[in-house]
N, C-alpha and C. Protein backbone atom coordinates (compact mmCIF):
# COMPACT_ATOMS: atom_id res chain seq x y z
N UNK A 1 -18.87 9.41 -26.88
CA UNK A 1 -20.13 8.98 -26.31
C UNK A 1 -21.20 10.00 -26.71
N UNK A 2 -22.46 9.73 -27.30
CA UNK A 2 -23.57 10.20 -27.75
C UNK A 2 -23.81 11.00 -26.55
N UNK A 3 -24.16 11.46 -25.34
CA UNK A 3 -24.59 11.33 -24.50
C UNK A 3 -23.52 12.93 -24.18
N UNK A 4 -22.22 12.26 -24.20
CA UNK A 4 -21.21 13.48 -24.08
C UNK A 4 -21.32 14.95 -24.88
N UNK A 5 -21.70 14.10 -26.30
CA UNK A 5 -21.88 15.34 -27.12
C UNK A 5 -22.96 16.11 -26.98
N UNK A 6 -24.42 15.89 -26.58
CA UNK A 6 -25.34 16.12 -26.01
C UNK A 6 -25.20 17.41 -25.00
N UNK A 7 -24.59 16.94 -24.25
CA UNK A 7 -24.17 17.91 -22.95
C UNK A 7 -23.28 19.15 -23.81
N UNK A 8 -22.18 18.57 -24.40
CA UNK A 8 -21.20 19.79 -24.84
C UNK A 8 -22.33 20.37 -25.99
N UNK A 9 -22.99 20.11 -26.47
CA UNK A 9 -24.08 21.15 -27.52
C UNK A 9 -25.22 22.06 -26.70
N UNK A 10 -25.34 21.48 -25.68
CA UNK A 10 -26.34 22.45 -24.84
C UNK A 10 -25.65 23.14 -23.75
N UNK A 11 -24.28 23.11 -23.28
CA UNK A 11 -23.34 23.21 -22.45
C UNK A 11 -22.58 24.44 -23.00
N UNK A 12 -22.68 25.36 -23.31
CA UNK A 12 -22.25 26.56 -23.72
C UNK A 12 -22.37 27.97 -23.31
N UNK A 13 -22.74 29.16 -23.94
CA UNK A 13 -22.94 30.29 -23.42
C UNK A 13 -24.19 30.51 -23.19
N UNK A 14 -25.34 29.67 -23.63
CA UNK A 14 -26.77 29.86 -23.26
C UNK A 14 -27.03 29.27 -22.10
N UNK A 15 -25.89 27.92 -21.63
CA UNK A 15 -26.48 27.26 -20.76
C UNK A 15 -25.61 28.52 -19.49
N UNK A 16 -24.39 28.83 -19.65
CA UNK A 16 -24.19 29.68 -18.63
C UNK A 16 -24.77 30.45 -18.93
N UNK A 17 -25.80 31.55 -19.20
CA UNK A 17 -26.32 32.38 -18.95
C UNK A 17 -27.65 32.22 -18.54
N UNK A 18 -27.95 31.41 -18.70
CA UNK A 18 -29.29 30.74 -18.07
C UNK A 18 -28.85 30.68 -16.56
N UNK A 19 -28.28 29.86 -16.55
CA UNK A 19 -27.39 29.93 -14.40
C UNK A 19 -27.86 30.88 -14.00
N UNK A 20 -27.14 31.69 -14.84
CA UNK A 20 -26.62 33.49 -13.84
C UNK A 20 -27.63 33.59 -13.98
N UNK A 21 -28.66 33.68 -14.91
CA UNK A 21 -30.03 34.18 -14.66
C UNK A 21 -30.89 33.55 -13.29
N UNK A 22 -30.82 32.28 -13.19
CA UNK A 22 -31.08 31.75 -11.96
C UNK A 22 -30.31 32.04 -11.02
N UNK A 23 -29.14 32.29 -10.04
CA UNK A 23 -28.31 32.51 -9.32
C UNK A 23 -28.47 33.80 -9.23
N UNK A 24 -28.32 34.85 -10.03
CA UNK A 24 -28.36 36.19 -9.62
C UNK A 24 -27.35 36.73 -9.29
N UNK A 25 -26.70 38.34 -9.09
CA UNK A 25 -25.76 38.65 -9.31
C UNK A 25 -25.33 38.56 -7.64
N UNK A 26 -25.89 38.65 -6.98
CA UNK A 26 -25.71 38.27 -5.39
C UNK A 26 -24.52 36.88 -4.87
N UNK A 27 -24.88 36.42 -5.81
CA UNK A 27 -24.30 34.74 -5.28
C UNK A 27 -23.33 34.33 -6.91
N UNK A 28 -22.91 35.56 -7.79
CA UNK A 28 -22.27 35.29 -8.84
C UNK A 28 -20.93 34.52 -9.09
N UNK A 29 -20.51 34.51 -7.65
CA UNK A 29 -19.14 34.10 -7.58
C UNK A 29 -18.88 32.74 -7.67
N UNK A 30 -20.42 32.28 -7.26
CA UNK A 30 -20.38 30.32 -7.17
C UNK A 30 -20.88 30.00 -8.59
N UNK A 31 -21.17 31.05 -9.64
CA UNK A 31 -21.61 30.40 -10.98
C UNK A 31 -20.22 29.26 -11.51
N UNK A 32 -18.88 29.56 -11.61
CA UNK A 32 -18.22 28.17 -12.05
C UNK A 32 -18.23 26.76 -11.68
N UNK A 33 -18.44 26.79 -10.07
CA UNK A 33 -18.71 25.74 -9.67
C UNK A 33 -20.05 25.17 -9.23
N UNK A 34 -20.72 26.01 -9.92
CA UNK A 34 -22.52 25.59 -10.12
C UNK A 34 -22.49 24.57 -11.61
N UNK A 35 -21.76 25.57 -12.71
CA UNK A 35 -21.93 25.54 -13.85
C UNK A 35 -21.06 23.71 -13.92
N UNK A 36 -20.02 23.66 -13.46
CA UNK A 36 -19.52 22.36 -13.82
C UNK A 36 -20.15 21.16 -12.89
N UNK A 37 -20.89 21.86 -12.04
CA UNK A 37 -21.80 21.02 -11.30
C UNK A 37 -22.24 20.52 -12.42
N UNK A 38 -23.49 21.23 -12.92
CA UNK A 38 -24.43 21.24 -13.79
C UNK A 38 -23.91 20.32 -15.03
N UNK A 39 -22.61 20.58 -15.34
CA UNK A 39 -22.40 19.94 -16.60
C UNK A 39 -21.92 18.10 -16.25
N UNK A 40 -21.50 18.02 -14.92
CA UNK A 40 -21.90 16.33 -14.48
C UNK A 40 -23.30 15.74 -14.64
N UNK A 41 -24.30 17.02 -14.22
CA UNK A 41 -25.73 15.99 -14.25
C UNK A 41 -26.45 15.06 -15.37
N UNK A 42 -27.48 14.32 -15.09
CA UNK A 42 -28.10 13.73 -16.18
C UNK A 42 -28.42 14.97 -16.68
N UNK A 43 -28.40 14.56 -18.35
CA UNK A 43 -29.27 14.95 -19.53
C UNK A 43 -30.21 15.65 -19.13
N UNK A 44 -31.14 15.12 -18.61
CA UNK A 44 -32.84 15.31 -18.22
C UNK A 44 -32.56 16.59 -16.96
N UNK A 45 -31.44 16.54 -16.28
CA UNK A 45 -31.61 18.14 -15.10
C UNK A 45 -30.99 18.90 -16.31
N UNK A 46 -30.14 18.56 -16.62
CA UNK A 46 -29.42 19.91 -17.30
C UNK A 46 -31.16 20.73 -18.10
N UNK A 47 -31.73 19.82 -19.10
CA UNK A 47 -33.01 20.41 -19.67
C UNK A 47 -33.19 21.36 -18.96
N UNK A 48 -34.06 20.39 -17.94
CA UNK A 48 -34.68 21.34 -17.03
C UNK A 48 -34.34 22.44 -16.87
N UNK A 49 -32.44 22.48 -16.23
CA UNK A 49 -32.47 24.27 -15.96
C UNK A 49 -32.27 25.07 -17.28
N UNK A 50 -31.84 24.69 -18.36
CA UNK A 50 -31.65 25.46 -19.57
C UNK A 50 -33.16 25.53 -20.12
N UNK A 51 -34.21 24.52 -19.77
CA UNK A 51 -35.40 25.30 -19.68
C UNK A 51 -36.17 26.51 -18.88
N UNK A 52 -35.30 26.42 -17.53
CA UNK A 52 -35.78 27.05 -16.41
C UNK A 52 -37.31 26.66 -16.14
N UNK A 53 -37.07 25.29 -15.56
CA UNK A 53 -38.11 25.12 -14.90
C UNK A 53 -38.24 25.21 -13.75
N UNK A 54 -39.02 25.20 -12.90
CA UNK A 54 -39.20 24.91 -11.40
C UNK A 54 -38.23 24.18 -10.66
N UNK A 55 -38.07 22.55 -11.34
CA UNK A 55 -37.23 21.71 -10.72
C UNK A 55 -35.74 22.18 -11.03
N UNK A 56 -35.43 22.79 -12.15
CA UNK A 56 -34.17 23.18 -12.89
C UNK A 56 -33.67 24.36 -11.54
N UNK A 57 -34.74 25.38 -11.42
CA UNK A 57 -34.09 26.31 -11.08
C UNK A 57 -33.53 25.83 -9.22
N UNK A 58 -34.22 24.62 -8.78
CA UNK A 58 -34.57 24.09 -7.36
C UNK A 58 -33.08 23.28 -7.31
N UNK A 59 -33.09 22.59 -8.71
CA UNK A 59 -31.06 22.04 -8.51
C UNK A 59 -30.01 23.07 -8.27
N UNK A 60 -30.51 24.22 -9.65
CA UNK A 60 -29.01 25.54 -9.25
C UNK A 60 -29.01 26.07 -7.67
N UNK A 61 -30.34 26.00 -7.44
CA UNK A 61 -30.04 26.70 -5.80
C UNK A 61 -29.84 25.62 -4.88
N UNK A 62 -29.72 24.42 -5.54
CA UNK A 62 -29.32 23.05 -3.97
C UNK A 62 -27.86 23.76 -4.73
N UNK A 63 -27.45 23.63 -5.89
CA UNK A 63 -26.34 23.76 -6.21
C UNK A 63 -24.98 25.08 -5.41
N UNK A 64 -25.48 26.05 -5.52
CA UNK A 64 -25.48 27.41 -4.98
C UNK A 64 -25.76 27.04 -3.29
N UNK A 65 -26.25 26.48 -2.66
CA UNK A 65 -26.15 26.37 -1.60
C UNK A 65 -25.19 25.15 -1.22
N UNK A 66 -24.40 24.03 -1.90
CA UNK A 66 -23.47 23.23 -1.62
C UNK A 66 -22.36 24.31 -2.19
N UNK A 67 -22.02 24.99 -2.76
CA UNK A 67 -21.29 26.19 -2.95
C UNK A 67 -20.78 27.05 -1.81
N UNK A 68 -21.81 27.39 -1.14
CA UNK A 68 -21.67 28.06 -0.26
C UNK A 68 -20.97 27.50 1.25
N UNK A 69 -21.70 26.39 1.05
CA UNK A 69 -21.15 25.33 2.35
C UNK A 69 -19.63 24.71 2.00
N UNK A 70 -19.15 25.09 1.21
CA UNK A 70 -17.90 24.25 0.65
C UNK A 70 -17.05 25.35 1.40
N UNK A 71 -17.23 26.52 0.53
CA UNK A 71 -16.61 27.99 0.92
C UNK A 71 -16.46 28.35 2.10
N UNK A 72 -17.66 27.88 2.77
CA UNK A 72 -17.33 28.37 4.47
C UNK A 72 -16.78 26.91 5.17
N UNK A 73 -16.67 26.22 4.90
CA UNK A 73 -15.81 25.60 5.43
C UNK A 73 -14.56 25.22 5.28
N UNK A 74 -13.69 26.01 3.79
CA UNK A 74 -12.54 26.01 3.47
C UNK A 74 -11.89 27.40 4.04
N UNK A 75 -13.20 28.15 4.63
CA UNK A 75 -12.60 29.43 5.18
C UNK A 75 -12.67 28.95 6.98
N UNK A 76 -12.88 27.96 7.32
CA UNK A 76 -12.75 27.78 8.86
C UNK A 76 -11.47 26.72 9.40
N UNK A 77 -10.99 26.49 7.77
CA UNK A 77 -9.82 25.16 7.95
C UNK A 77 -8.29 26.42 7.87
């Protein structure tokens, strides 16, 4: 799928390092499951955060914050 390959060409070490650049070393631990977040989304978010835009950087931190809520509630089960 056109669409697949898309993602896996922008889906690499620039796009994880772009994350961490958004996320920060504070909250580093949720970058894998930010990052494969990220690699489900449309086309058009992924841009965004490998552009680091406003809206890009506003998904990694909804992202990073469903991260966080996952974690504390696998630590209360």
């Amino acid at each position: 799928m056109i669409e697949q390959e898309v993602t896996d060409t922008i889906a690499g070490p620039e796009l994880w390092n772009k994350i961490f650049e958004l996320i920060g070393t504070e909250d580093q631990k949720y970058l894998p499951f930010v990052y494969q977040s990220v690699l489900s989304m449309p086309i058009e978010d992924i841009k965004k955060i490998f552009k680091g835009e406003k809206e890009g950087e506003r998904l990694v931190q909804g992202l990073v914050m469903r991260a966080k809520k996952t974690a504390s509630e696998a630590e209360q089960d």
